[in-house]
PDB file of N, CA and C in Angstrom:
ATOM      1  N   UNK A   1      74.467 123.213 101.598  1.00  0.00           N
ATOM      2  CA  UNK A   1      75.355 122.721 100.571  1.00  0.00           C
ATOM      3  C   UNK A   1      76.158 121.560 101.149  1.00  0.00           C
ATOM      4  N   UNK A   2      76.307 120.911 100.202  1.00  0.00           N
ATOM      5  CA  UNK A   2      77.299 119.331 100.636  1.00  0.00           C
ATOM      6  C   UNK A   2      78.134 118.684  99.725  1.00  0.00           C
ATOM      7  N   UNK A   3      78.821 118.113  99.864  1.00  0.00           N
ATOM      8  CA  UNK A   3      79.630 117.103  98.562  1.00  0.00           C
ATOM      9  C   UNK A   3      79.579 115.825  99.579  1.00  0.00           C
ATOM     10  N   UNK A   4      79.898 114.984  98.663  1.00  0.00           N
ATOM     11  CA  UNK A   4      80.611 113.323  98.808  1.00  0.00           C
ATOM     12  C   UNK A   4      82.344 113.458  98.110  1.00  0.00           C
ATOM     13  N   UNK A   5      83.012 113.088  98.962  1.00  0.00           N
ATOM     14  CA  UNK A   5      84.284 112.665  99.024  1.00  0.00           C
ATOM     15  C   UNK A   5      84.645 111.541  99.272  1.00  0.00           C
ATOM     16  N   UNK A   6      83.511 110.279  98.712  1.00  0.00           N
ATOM     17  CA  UNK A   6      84.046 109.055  99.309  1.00  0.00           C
ATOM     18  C   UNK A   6      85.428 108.620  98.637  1.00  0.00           C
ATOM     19  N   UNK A   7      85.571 108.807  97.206  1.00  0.00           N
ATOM     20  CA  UNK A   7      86.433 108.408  96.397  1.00  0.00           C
ATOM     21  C   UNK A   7      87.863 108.600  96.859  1.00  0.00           C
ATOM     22  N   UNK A   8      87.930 109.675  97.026  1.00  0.00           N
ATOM     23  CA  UNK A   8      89.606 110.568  97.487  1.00  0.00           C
ATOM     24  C   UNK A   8      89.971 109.863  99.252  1.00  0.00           C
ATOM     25  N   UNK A   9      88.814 109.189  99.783  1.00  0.00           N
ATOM     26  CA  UNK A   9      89.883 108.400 100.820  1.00  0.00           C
ATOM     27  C   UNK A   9      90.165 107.163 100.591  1.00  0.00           C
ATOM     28  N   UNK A  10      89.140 106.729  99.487  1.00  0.00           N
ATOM     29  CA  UNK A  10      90.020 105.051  99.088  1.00  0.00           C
ATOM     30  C   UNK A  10      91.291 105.152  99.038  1.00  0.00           C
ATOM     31  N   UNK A  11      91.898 106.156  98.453  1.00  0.00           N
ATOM     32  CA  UNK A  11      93.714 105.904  98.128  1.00  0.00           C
ATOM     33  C   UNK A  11      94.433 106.435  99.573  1.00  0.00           C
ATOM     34  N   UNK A  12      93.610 106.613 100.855  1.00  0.00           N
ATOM     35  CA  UNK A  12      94.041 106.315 102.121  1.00  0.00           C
ATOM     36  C   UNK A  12      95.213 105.568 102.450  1.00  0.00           C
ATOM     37  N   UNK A  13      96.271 105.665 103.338  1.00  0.00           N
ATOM     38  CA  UNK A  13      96.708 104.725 103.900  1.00  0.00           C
ATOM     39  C   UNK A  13      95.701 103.742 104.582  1.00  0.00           C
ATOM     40  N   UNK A  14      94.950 104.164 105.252  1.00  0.00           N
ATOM     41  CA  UNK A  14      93.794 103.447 106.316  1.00  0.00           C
ATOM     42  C   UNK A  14      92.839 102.452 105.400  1.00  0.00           C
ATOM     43  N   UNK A  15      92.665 103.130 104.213  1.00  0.00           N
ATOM     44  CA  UNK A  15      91.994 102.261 103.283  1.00  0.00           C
ATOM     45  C   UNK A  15      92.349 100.559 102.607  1.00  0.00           C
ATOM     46  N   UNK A  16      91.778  99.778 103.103  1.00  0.00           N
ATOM     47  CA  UNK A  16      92.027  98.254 102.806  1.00  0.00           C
ATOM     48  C   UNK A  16      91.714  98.323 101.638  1.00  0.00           C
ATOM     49  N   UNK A  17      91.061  98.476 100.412  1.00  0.00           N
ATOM     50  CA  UNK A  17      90.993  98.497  98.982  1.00  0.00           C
ATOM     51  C   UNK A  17      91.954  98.339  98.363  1.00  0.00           C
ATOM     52  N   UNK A  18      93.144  97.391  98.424  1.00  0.00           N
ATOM     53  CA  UNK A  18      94.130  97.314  97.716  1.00  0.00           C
ATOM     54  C   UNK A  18      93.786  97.531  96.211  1.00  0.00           C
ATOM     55  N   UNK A  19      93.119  96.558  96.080  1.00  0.00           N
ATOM     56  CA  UNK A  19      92.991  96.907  94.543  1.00  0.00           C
ATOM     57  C   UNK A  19      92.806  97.360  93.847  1.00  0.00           C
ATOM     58  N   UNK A  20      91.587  98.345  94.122  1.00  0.00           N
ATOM     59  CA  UNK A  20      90.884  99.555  94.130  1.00  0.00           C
ATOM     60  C   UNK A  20      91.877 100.699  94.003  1.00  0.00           C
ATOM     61  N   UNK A  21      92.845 100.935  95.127  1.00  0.00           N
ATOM     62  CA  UNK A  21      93.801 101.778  95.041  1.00  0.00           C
ATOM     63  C   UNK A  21      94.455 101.524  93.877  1.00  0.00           C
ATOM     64  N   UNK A  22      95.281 100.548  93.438  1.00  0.00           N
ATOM     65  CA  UNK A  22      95.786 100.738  92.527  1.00  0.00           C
ATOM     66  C   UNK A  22      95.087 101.391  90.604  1.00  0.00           C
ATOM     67  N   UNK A  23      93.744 100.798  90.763  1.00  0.00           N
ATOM     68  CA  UNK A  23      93.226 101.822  89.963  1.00  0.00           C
ATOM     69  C   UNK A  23      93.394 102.951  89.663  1.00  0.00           C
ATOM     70  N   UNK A  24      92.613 103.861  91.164  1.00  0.00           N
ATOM     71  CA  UNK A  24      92.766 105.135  91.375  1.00  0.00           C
ATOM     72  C   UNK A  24      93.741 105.934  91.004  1.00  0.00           C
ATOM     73  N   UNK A  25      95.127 105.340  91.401  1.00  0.00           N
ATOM     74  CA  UNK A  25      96.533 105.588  90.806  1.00  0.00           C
ATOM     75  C   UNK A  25      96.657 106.081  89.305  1.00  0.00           C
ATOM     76  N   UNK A  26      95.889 105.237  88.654  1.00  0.00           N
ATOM     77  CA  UNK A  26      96.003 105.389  87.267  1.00  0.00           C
ATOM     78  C   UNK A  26      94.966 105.985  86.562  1.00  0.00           C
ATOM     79  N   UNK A  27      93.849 106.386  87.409  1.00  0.00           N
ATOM     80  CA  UNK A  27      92.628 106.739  86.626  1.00  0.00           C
ATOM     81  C   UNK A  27      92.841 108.369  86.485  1.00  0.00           C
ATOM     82  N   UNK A  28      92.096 109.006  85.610  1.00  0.00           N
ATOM     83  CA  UNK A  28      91.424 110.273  85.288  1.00  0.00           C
ATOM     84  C   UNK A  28      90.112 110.635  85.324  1.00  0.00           C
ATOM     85  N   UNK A  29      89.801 111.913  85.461  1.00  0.00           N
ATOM     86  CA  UNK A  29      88.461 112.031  85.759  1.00  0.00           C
ATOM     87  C   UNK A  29      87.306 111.054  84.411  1.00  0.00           C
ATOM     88  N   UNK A  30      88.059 110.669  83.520  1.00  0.00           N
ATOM     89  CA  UNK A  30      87.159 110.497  82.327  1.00  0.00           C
ATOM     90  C   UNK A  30      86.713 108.481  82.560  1.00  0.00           C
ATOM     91  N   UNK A  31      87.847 108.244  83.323  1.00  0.00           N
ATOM     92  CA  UNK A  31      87.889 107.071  84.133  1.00  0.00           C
ATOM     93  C   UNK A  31      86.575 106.046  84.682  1.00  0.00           C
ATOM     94  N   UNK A  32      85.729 106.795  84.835  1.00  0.00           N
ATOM     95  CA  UNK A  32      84.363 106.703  85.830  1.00  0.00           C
ATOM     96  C   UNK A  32      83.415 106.834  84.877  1.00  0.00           C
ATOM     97  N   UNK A  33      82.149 106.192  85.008  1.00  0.00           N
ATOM     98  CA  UNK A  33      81.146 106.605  84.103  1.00  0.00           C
ATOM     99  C   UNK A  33      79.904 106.042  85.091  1.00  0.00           C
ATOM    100  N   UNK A  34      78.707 106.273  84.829  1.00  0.00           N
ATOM    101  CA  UNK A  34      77.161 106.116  85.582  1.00  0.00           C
ATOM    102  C   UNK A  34      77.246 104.330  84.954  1.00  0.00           C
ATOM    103  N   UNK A  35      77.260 103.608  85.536  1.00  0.00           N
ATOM    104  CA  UNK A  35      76.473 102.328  85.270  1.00  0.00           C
ATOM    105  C   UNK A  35      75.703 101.516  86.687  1.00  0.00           C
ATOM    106  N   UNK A  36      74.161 100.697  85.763  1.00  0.00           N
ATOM    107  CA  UNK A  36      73.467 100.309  86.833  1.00  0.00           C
ATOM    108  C   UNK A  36      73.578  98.682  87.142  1.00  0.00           C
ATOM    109  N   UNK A  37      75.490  98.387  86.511  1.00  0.00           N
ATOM    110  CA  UNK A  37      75.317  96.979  86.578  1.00  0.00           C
ATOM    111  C   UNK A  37      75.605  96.097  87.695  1.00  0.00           C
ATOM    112  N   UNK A  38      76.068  96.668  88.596  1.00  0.00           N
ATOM    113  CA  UNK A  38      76.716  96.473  90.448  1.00  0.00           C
ATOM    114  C   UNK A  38      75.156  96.170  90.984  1.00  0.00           C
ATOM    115  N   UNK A  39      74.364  97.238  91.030  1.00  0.00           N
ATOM    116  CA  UNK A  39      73.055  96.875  92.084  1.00  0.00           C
ATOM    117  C   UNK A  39      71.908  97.477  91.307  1.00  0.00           C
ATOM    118  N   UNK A  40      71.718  97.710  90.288  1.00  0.00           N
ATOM    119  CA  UNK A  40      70.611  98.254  89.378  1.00  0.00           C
ATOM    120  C   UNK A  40      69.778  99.212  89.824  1.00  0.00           C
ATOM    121  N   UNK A  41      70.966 100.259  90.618  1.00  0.00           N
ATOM    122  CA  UNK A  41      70.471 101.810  90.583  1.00  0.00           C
ATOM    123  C   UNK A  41      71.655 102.241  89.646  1.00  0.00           C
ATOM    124  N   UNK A  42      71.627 103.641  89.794  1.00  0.00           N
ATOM    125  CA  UNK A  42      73.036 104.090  88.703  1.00  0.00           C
ATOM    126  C   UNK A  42      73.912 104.835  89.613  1.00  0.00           C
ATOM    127  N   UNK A  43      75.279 104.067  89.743  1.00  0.00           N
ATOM    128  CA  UNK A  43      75.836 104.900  89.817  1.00  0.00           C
ATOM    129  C   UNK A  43      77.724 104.876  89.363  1.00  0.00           C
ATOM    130  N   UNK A  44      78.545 106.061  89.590  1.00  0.00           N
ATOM    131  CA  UNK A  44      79.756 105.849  89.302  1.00  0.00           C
ATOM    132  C   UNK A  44      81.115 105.240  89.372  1.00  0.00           C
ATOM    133  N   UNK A  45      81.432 104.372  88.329  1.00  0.00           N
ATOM    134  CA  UNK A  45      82.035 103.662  89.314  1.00  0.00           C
ATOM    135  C   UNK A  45      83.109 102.971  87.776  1.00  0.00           C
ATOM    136  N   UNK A  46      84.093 102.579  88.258  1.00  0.00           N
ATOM    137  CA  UNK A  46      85.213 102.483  87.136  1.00  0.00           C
ATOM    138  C   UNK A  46      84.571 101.171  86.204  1.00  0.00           C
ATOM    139  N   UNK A  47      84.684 100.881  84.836  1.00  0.00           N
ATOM    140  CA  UNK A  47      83.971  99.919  84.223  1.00  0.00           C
ATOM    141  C   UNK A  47      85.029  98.651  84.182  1.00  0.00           C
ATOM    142  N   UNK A  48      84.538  97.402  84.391  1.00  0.00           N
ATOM    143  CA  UNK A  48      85.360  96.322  84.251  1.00  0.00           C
ATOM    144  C   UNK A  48      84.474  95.799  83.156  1.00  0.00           C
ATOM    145  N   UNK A  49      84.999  94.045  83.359  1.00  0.00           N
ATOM    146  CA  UNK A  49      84.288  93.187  82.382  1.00  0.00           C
ATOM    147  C   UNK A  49      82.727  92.674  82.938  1.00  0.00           C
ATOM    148  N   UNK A  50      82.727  93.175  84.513  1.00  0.00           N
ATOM    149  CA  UNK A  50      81.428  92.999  84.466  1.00  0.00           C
ATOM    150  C   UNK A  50      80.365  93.875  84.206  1.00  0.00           C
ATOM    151  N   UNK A  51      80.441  94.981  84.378  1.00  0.00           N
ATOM    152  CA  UNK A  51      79.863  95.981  83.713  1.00  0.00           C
ATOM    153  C   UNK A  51      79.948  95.767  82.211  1.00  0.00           C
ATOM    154  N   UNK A  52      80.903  95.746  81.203  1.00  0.00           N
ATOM    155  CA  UNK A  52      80.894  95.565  80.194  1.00  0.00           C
ATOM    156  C   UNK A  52      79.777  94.609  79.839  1.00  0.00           C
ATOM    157  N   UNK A  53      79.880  93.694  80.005  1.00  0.00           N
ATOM    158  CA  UNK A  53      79.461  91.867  79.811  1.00  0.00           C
ATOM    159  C   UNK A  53      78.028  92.088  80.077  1.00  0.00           C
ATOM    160  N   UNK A  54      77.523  92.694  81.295  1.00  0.00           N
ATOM    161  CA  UNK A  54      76.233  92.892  81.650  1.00  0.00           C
ATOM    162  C   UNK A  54      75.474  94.010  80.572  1.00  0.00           C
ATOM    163  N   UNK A  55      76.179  95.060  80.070  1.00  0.00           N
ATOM    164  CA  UNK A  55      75.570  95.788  79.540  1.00  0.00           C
ATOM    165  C   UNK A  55      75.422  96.271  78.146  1.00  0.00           C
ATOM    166  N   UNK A  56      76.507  95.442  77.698  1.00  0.00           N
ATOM    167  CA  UNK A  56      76.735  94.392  75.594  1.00  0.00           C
ATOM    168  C   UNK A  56      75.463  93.433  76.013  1.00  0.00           C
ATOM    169  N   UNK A  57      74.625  92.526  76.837  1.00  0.00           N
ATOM    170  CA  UNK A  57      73.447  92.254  77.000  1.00  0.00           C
ATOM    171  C   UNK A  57      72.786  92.499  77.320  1.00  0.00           C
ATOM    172  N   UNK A  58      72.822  93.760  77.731  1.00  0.00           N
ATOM    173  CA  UNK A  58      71.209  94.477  78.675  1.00  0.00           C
ATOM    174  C   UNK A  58      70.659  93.657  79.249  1.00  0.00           C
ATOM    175  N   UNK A  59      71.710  92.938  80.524  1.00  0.00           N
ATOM    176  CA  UNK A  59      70.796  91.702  81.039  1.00  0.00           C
ATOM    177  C   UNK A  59      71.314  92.272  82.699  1.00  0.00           C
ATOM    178  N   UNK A  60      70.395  93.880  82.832  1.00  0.00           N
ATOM    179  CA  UNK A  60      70.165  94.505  84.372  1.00  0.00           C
ATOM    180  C   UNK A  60      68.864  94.165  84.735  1.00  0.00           C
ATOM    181  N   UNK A  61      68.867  94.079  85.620  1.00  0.00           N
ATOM    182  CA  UNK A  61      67.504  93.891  86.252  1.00  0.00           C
ATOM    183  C   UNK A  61      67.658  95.156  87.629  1.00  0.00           C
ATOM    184  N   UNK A  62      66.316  95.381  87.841  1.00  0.00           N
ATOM    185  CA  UNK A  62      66.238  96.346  88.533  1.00  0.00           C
ATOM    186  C   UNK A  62      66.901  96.551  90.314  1.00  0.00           C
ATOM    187  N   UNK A  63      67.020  97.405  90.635  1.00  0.00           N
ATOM    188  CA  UNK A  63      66.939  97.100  91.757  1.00  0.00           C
ATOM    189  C   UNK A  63      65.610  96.813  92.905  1.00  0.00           C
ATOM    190  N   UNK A  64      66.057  95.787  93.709  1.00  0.00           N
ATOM    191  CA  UNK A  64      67.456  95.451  94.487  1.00  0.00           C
ATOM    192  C   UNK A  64      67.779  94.007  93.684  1.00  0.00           C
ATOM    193  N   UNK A  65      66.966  93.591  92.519  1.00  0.00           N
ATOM    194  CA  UNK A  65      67.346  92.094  92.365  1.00  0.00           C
ATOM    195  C   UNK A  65      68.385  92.089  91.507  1.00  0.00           C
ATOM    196  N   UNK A  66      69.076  93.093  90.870  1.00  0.00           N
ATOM    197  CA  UNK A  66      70.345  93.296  90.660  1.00  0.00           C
ATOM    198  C   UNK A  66      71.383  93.055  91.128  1.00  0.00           C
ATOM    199  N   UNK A  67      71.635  94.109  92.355  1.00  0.00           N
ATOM    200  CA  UNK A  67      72.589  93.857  93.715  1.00  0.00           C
ATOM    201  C   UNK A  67      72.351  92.164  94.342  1.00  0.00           C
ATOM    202  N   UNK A  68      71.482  91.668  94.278  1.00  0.00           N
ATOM    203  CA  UNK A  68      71.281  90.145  94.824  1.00  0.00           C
ATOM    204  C   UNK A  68      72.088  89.810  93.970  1.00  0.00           C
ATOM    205  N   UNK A  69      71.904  89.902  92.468  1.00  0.00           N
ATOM    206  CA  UNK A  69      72.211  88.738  91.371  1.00  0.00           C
ATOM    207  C   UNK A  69      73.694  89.097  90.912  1.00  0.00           C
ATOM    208  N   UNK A  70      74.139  89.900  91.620  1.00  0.00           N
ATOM    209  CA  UNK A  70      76.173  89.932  91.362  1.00  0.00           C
ATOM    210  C   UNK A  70      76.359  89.686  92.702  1.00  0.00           C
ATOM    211  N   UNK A  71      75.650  90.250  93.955  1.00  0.00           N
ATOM    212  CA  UNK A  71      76.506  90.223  95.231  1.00  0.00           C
ATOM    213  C   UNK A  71      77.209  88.925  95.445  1.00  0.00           C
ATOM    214  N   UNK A  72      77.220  88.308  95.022  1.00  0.00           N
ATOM    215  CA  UNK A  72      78.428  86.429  95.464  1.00  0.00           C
ATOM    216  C   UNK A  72      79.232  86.493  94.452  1.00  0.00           C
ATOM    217  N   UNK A  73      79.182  87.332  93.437  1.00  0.00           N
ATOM    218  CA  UNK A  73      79.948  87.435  92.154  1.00  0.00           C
ATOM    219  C   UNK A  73      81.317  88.527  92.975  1.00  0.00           C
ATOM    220  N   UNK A  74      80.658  89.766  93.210  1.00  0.00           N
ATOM    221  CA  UNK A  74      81.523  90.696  93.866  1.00  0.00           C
ATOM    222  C   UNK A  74      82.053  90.300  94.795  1.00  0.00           C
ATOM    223  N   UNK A  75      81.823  89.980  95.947  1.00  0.00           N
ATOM    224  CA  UNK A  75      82.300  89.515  96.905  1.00  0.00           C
ATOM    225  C   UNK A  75      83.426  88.813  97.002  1.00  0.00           C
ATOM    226  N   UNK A  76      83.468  87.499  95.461  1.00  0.00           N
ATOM    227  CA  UNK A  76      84.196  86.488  95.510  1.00  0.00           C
ATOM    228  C   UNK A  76      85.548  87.748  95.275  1.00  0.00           C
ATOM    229  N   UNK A  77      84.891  88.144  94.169  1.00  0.00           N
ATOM    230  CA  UNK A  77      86.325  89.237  93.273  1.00  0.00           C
ATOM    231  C   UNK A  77      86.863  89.830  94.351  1.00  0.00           C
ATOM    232  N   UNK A  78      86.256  90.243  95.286  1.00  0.00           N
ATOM    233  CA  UNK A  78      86.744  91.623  96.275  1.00  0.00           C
ATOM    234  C   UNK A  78      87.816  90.990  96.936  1.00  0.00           C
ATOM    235  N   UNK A  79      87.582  89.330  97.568  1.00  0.00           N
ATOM    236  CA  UNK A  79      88.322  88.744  98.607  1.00  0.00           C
ATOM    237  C   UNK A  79      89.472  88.658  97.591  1.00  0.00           C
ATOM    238  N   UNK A  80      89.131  88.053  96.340  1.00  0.00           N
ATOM    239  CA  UNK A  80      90.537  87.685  95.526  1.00  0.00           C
ATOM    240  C   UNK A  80      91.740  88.681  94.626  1.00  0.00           C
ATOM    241  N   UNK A  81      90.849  90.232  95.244  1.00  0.00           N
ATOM    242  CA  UNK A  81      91.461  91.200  94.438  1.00  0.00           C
ATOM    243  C   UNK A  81      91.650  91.358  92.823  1.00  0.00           C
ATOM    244  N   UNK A  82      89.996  90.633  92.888  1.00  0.00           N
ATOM    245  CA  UNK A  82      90.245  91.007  90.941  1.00  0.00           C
ATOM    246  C   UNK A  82      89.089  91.958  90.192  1.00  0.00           C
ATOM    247  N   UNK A  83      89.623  92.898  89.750  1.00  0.00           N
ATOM    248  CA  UNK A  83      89.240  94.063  89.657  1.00  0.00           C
ATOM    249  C   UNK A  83      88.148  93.715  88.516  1.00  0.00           C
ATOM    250  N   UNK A  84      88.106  92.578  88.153  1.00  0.00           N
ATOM    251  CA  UNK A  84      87.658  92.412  86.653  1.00  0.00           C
ATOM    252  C   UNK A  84      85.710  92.609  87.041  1.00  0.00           C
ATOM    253  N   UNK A  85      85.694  92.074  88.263  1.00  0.00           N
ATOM    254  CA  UNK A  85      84.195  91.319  88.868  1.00  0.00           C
ATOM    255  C   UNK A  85      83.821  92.182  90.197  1.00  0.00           C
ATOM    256  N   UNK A  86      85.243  93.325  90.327  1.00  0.00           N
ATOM    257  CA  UNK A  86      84.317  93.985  91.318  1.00  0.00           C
ATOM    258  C   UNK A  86      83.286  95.201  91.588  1.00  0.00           C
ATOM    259  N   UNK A  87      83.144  95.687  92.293  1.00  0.00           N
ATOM    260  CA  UNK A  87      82.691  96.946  92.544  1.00  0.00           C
ATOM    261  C   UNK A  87      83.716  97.930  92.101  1.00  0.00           C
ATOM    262  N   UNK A  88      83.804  98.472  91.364  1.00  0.00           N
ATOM    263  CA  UNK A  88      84.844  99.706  91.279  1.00  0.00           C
ATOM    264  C   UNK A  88      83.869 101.526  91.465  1.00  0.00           C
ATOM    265  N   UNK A  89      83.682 101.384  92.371  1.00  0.00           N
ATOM    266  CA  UNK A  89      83.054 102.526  92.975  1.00  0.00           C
ATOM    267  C   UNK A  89      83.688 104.103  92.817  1.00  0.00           C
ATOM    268  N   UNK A  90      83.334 105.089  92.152  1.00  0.00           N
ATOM    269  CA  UNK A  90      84.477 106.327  92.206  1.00  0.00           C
ATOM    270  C   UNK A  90      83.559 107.388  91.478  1.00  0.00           C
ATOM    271  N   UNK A  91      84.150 108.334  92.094  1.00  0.00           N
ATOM    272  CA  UNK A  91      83.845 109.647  91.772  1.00  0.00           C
ATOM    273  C   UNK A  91      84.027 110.286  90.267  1.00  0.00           C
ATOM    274  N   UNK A  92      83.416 111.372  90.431  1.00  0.00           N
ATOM    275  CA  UNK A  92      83.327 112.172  89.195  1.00  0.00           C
ATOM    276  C   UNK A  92      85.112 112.684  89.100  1.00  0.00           C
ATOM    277  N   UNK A  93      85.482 113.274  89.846  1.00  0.00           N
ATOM    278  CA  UNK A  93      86.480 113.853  90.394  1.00  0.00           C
ATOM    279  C   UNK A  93      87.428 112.559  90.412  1.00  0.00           C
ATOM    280  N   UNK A  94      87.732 111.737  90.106  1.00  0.00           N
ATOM    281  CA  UNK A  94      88.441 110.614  90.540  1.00  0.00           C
ATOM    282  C   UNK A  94      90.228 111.217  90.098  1.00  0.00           C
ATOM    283  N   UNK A  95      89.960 111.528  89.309  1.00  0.00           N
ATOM    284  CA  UNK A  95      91.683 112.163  89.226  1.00  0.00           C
ATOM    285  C   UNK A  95      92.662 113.234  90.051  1.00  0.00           C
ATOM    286  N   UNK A  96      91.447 113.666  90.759  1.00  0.00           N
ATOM    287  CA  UNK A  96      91.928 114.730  91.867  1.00  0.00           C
ATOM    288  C   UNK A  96      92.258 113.429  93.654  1.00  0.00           C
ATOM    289  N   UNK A  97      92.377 112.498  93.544  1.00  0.00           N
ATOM    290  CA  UNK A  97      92.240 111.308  94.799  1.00  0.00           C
ATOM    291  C   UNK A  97      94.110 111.434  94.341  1.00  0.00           C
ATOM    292  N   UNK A  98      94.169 111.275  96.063  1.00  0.00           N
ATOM    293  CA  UNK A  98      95.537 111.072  96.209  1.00  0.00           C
ATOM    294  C   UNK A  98      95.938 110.464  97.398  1.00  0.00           C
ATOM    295  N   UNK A  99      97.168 110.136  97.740  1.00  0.00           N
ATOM    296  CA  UNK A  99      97.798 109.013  98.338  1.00  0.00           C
ATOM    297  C   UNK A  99      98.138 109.875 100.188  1.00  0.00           C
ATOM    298  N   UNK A 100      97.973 109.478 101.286  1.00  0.00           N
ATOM    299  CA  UNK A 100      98.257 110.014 102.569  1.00  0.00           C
ATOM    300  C   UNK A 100      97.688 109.830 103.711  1.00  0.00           C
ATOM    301  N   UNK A 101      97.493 109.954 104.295  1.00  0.00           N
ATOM    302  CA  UNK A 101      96.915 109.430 105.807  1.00  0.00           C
ATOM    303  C   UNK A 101      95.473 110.448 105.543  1.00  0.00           C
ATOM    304  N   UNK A 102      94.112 109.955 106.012  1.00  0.00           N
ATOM    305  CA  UNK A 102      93.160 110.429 106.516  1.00  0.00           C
ATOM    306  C   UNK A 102      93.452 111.430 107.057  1.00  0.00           C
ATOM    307  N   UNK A 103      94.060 111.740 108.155  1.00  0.00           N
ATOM    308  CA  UNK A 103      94.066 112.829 108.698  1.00  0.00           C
ATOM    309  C   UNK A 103      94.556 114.042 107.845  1.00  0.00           C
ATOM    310  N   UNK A 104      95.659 113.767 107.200  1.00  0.00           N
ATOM    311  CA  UNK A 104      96.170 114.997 106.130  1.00  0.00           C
ATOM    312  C   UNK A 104      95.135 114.855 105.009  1.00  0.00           C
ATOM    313  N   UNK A 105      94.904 114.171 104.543  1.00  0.00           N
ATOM    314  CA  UNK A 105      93.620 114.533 103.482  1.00  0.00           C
ATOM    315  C   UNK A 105      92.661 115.615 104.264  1.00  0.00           C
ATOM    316  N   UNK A 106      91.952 114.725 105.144  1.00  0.00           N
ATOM    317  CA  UNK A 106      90.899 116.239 105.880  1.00  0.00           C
ATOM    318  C   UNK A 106      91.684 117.707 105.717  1.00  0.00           C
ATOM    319  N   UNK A 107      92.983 117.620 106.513  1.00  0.00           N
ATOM    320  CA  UNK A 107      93.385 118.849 106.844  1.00  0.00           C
ATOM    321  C   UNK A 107      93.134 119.600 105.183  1.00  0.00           C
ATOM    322  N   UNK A 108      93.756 118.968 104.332  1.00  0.00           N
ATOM    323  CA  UNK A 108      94.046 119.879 102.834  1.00  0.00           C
ATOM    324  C   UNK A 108      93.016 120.009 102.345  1.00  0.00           C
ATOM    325  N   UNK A 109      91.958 118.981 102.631  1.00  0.00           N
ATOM    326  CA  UNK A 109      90.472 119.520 102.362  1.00  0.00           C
ATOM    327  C   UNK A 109      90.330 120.763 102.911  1.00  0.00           C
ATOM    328  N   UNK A 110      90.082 120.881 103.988  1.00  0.00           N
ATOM    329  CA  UNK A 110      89.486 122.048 104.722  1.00  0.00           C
ATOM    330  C   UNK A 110      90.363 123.224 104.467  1.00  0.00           C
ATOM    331  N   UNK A 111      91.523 122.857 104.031  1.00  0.00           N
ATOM    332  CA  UNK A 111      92.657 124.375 103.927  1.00  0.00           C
ATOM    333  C   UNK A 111      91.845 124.605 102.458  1.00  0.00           C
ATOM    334  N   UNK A 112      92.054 123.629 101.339  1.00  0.00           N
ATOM    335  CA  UNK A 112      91.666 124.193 100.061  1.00  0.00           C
ATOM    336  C   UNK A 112      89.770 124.922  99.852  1.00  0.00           C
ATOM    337  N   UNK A 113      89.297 123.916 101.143  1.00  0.00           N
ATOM    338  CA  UNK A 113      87.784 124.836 100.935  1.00  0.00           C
ATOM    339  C   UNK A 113      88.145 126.041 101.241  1.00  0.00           C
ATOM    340  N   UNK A 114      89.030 126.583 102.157  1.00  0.00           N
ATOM    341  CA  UNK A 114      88.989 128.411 102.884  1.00  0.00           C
ATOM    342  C   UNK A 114      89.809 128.981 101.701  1.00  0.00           C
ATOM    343  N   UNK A 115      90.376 128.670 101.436  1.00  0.00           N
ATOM    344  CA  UNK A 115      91.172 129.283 100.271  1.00  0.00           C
ATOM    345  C   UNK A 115      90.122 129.427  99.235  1.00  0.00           C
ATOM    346  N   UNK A 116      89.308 128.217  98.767  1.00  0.00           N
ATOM    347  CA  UNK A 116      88.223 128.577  97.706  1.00  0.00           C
ATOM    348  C   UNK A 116      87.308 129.898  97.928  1.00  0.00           C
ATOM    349  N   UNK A 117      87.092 129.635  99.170  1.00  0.00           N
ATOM    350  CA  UNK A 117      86.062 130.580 100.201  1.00  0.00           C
ATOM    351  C   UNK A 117      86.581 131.897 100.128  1.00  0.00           C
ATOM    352  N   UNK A 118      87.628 131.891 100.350  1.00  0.00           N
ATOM    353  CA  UNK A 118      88.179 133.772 100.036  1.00  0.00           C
ATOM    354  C   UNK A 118      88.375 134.109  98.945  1.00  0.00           C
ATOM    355  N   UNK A 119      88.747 133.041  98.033  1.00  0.00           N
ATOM    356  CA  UNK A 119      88.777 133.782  96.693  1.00  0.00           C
ATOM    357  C   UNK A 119      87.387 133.824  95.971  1.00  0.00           C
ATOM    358  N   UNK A 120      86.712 133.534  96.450  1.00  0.00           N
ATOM    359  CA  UNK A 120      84.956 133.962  96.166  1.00  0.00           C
ATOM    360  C   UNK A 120      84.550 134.988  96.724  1.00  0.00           C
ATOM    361  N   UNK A 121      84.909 135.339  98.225  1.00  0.00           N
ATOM    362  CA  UNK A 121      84.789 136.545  99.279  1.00  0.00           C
ATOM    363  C   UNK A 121      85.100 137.616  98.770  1.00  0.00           C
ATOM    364  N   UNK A 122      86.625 137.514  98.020  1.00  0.00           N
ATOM    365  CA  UNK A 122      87.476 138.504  97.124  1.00  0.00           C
ATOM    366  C   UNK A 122      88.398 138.897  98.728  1.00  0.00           C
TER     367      UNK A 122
END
């Protein structure tokens, strides 16, 4: 068994995603949805105007010539912090992400898995 938790350390202190963070801040789990307009596989990730724009035209192309045909698009957005053109990458779970050092995130991870763990144990 496994999960992905990438989402819940963007709002890291350690995490450079300024912008990104401030999303997160405001999002809910309903926040996030599957789109294949970033690199033309599918996956979750907060919707801007480029997602929008790309997908009011159904003008994806598959992968990887997807990811080619935004990567200088994203990139530019990422350096300039505009959320409109970037990657907004996030979890299903995105409303459960919260604000603290890496290290205390792990810790409350691992406390809330044993706690899950015994109350399944009984």
């Amino acid at each position: 068994m496994g999960l992905l938790v990438s989402t819940a350390f963007l709002r890291c202190q350690e995490s450079s995603a300024a912008a990104h963070k401030a999303l997160l801040r405001e999002a809910r789990d309903e926040s996030s949805r599957i789109t294949r307009a970033f690199s033309g596989r599918p996956a979750r990730a907060i919707p801007n105007e480029l997602t929008a724009t790309l997908e009011e035209a159904g003008a994806i192309l598959p992968f990887p010539q997807q990811h080619g045909a935004t990567r200088t698009l994203r990139a530019a957005a990422s350096k300039q912090n505009d959320t409109r053109f970037m990657a907004l990458w996030a979890g299903q779970g995105i409303g459960l992400s919260r604000e603290g050092s890496a290290a205390d995130l792990v810790r409350a991870l691992v406390a809330e898995t044993d706690a899950a763990l015994s109350a399944v144990r009984g």
